[in-house]
Structures are given as structure tokens and as C-alpha cells.
C-alpha atoms as a PDB file:
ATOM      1  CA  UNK A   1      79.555 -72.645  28.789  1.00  0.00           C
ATOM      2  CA  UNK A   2      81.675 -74.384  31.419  1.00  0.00           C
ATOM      3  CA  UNK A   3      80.472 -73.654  35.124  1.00  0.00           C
ATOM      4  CA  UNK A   4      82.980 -70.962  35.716  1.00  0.00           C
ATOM      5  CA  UNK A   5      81.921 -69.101  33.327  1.00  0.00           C
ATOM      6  CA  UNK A   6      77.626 -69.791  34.605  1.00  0.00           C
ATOM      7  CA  UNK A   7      79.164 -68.985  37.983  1.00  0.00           C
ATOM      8  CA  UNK A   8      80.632 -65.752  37.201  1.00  0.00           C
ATOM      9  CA  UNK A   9      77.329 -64.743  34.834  1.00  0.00           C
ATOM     10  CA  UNK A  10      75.410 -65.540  37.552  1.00  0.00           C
ATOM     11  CA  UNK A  11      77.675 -63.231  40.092  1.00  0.00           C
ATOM     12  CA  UNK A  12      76.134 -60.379  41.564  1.00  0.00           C
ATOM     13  CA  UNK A  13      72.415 -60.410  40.489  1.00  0.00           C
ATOM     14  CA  UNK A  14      69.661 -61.486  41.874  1.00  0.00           C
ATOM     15  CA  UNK A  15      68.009 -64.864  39.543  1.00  0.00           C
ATOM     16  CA  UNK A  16      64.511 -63.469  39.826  1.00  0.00           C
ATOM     17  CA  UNK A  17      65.279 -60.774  38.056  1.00  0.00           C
ATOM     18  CA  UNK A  18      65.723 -63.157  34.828  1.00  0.00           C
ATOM     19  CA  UNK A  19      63.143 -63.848  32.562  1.00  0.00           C
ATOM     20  CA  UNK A  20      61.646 -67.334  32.373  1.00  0.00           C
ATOM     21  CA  UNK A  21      59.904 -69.291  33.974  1.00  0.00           C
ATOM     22  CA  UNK A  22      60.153 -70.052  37.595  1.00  0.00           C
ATOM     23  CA  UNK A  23      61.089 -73.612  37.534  1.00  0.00           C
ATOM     24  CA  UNK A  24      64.348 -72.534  35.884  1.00  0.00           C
ATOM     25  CA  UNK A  25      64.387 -69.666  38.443  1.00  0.00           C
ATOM     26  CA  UNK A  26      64.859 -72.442  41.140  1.00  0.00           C
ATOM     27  CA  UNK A  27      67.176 -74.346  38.880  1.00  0.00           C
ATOM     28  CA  UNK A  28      69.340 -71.647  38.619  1.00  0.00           C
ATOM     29  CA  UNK A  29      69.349 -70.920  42.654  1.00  0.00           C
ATOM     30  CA  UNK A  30      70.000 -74.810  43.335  1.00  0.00           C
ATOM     31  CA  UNK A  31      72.887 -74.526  41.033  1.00  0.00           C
ATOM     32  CA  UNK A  32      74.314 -71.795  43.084  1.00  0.00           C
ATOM     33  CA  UNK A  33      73.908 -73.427  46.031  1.00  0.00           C
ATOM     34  CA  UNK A  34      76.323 -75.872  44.994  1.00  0.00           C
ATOM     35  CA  UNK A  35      74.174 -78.606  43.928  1.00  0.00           C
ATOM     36  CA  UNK A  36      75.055 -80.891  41.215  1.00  0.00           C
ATOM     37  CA  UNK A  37      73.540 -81.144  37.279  1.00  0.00           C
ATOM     38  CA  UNK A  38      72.987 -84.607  38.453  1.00  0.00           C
ATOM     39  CA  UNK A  39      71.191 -83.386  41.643  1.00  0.00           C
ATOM     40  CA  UNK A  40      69.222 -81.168  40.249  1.00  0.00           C
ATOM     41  CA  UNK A  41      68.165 -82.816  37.465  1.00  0.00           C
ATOM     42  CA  UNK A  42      66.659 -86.073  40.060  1.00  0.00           C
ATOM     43  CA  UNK A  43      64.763 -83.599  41.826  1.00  0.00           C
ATOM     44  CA  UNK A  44      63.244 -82.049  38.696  1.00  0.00           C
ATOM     45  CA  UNK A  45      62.781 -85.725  36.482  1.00  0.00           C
ATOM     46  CA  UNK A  46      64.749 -84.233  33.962  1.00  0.00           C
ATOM     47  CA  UNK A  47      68.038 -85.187  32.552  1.00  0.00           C
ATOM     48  CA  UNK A  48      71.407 -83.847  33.314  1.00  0.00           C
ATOM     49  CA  UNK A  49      71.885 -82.242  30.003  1.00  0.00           C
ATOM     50  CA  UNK A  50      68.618 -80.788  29.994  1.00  0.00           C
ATOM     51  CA  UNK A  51      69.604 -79.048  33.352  1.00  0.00           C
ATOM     52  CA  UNK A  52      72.431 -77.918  31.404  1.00  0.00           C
ATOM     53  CA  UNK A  53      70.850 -76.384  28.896  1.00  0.00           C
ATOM     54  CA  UNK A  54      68.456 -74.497  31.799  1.00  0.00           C
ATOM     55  CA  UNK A  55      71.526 -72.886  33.286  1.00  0.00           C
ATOM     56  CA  UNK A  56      73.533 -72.048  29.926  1.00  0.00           C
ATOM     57  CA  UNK A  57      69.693 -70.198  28.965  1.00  0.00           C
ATOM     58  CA  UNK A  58      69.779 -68.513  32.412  1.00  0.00           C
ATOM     59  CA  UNK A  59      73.576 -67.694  32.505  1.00  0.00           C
ATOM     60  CA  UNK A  60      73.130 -65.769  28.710  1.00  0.00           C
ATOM     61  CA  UNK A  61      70.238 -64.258  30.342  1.00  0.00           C
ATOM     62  CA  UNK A  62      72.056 -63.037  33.308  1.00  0.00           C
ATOM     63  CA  UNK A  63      74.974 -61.727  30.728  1.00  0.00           C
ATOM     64  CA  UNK A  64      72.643 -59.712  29.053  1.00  0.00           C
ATOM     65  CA  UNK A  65      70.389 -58.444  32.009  1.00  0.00           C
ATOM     66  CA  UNK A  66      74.094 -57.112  33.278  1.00  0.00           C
ATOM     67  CA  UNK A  67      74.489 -54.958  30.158  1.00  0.00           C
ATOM     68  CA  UNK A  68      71.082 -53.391  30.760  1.00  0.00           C
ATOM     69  CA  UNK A  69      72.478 -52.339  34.559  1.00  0.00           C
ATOM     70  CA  UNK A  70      74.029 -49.823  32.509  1.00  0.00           C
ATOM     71  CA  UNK A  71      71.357 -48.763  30.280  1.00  0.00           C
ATOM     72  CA  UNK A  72      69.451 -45.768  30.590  1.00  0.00           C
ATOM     73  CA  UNK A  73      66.452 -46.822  28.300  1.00  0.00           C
ATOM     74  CA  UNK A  74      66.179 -49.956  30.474  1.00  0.00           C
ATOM     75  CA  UNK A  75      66.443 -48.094  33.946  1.00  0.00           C
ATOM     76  CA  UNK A  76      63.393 -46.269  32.467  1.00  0.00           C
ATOM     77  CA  UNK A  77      61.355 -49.369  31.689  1.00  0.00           C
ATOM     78  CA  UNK A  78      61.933 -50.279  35.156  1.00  0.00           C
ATOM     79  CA  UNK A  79      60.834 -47.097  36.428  1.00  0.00           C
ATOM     80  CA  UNK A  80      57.833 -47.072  34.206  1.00  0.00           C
ATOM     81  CA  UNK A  81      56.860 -49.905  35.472  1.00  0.00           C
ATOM     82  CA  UNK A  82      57.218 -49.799  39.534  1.00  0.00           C
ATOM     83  CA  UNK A  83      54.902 -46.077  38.829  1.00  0.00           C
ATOM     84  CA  UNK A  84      52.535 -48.595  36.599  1.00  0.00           C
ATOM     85  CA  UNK A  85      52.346 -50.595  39.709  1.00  0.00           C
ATOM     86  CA  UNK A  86      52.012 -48.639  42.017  1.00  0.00           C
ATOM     87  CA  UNK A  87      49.019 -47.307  40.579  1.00  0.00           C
ATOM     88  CA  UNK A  88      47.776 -50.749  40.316  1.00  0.00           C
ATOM     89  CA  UNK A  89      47.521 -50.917  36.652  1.00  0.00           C
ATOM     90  CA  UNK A  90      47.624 -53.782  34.825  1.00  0.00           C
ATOM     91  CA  UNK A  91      51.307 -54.588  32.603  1.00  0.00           C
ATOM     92  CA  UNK A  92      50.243 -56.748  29.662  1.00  0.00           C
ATOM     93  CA  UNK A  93      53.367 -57.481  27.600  1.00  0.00           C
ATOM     94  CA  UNK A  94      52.045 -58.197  23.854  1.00  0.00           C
ATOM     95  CA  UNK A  95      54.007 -60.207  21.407  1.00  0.00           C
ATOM     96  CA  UNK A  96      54.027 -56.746  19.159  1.00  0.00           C
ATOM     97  CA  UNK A  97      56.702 -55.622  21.687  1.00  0.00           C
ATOM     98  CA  UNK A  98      60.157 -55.811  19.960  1.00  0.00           C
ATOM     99  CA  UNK A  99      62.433 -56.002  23.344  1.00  0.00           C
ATOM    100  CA  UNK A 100      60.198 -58.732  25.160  1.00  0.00           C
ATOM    101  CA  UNK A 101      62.908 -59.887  27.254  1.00  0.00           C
ATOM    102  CA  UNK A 102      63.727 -56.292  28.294  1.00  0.00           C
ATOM    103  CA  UNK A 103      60.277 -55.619  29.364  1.00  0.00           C
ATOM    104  CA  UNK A 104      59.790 -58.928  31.289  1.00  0.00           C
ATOM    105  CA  UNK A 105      63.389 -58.377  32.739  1.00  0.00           C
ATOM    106  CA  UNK A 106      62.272 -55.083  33.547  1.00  0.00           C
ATOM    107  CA  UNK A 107      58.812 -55.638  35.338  1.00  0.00           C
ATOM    108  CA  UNK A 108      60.727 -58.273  37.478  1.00  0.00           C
ATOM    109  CA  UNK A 109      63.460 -56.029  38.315  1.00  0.00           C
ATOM    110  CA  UNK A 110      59.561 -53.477  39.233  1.00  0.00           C
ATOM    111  CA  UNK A 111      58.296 -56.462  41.237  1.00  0.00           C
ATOM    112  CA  UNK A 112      61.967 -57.126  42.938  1.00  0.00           C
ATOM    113  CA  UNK A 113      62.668 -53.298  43.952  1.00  0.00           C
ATOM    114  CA  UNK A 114      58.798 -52.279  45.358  1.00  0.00           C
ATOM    115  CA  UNK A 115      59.271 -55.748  47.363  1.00  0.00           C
ATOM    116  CA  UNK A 116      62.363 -54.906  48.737  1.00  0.00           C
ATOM    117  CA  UNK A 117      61.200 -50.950  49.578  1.00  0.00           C
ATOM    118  CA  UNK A 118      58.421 -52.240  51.194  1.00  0.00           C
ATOM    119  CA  UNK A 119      60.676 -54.478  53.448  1.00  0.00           C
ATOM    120  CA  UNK A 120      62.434 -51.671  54.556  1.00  0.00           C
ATOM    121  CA  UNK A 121      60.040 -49.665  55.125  1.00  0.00           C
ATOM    122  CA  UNK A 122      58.028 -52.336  57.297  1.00  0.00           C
ATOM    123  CA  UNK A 123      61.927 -52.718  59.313  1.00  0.00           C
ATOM    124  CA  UNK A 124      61.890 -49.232  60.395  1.00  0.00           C
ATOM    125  CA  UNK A 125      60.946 -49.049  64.440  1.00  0.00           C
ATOM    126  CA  UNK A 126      58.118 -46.654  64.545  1.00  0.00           C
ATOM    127  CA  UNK A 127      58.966 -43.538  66.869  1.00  0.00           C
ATOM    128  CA  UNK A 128      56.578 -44.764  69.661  1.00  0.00           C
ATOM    129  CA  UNK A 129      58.921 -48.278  69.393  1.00  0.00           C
ATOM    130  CA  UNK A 130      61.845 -46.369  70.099  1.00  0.00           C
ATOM    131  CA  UNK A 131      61.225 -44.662  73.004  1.00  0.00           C
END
């Protein structure tokens, strides 16, 4: 995958949505920020290719998590999951679970949309503020 094509998968979404690990989270972000393999691999003691490989992982990741945008099963997962914890009960992801990657995609796509609620909501001027 040449980095058109990583730039374009990449286009739109937000990285921490991704599954993985968050070293390649960061990777990923660095990349976007314009930084070089090269760069990024100095900072991280790892080769260029390797940082390569990091991205084209991410980039196939951030392909597929845009096909689940669309999908109704997945916007469910994600639902059942921001009720789950908002409860405050605990999401334990087994390796019986045939979608894995939909699931982890899904409880950081939970995590991503409570966190960003909750930043609204703390935004909002009070009525007492605004008079």
C-alpha cells in the first residue's frame, strides 16, 4: 500500500477507534502529521519497514472499520456497549468471540463517543453562567 492509498484509508476517522495497540495508535497519528517512516521509526527504535508494516496493519484496519460505519449489527455492538458502560459493567472480550476485531473496534468507538458526550456536556454554560 503506497501512502496515498494509507492517507486516504486513514481519511475521515478517528485512529483510536482502530484496534491495536496504542503504540501503533501513535504511529499511525505521527504518520498523519506528516512525519516520515524514517522519523518515526528513530523515535520508536524500530526500522523503517517495520513502521511500514504498522501503518499498512492500521490502514486495512481503518478500510474495514469504514465498512462497519454502515453496518447495522456493528452500530449495535457499539450501542451495547456505551449502555454496558454506562452501567459500569465490566466488557471482557474472550477469544471464543468470532468478530474480535469488531468488538474491540466497537468498545473503542463506546469509549470514543461517551468521552466526547461528556465533553459536551461539561461545554454547556450552566443557566446561572449565562445570565
Amino acid at each position: 500500500m503506497n501512502k496515498k492509498e494509507k492517507l486516504a484509508a486513514f481519511e475521515g476517522i478517528n485512529v483510536e477507534v482502530l484496534a491495536g495497540i496504542k503504540k501503533n495508535k501513535e504511529i499511525s497519528k505521527l504518520f498523519l502529521r506528516g512525519m516520515t517512516y524514517k522519523e518515526i521509526a528513530s523515535q520508536y527504535g524500530l526500522t523503517s519497514n517495520r513502521i511500514g508494516q504498522i501503518l499498512d496493519r492500521q490502514a486495512r484496519r481503518a478500510i474495514f472499520y469504514k465498512k462497519l460505519l454502515n453496518d447495522q449489527d456493528y452500530q449495535t455492538l457499539v450501542q451495547y456497549y456505551i449502555d454496558k458502560m454506562k452501567r459500569g459493567e465490566p466488557i471482557i472480550i474472550g477469544s471464543e468471540v468470532n468478530d474480535k476485531m469488531n468488538h474491540m473496534m466497537a468498545v473503542n468507538e463506546a469509549r470514543l463517543r461517551i468521552t466526547a458526550k461528556e465533553g459536551k456536556e461539561v461545554s454547556k454554560p450552566s443557566g446561572k453562567e449565562q445570565q
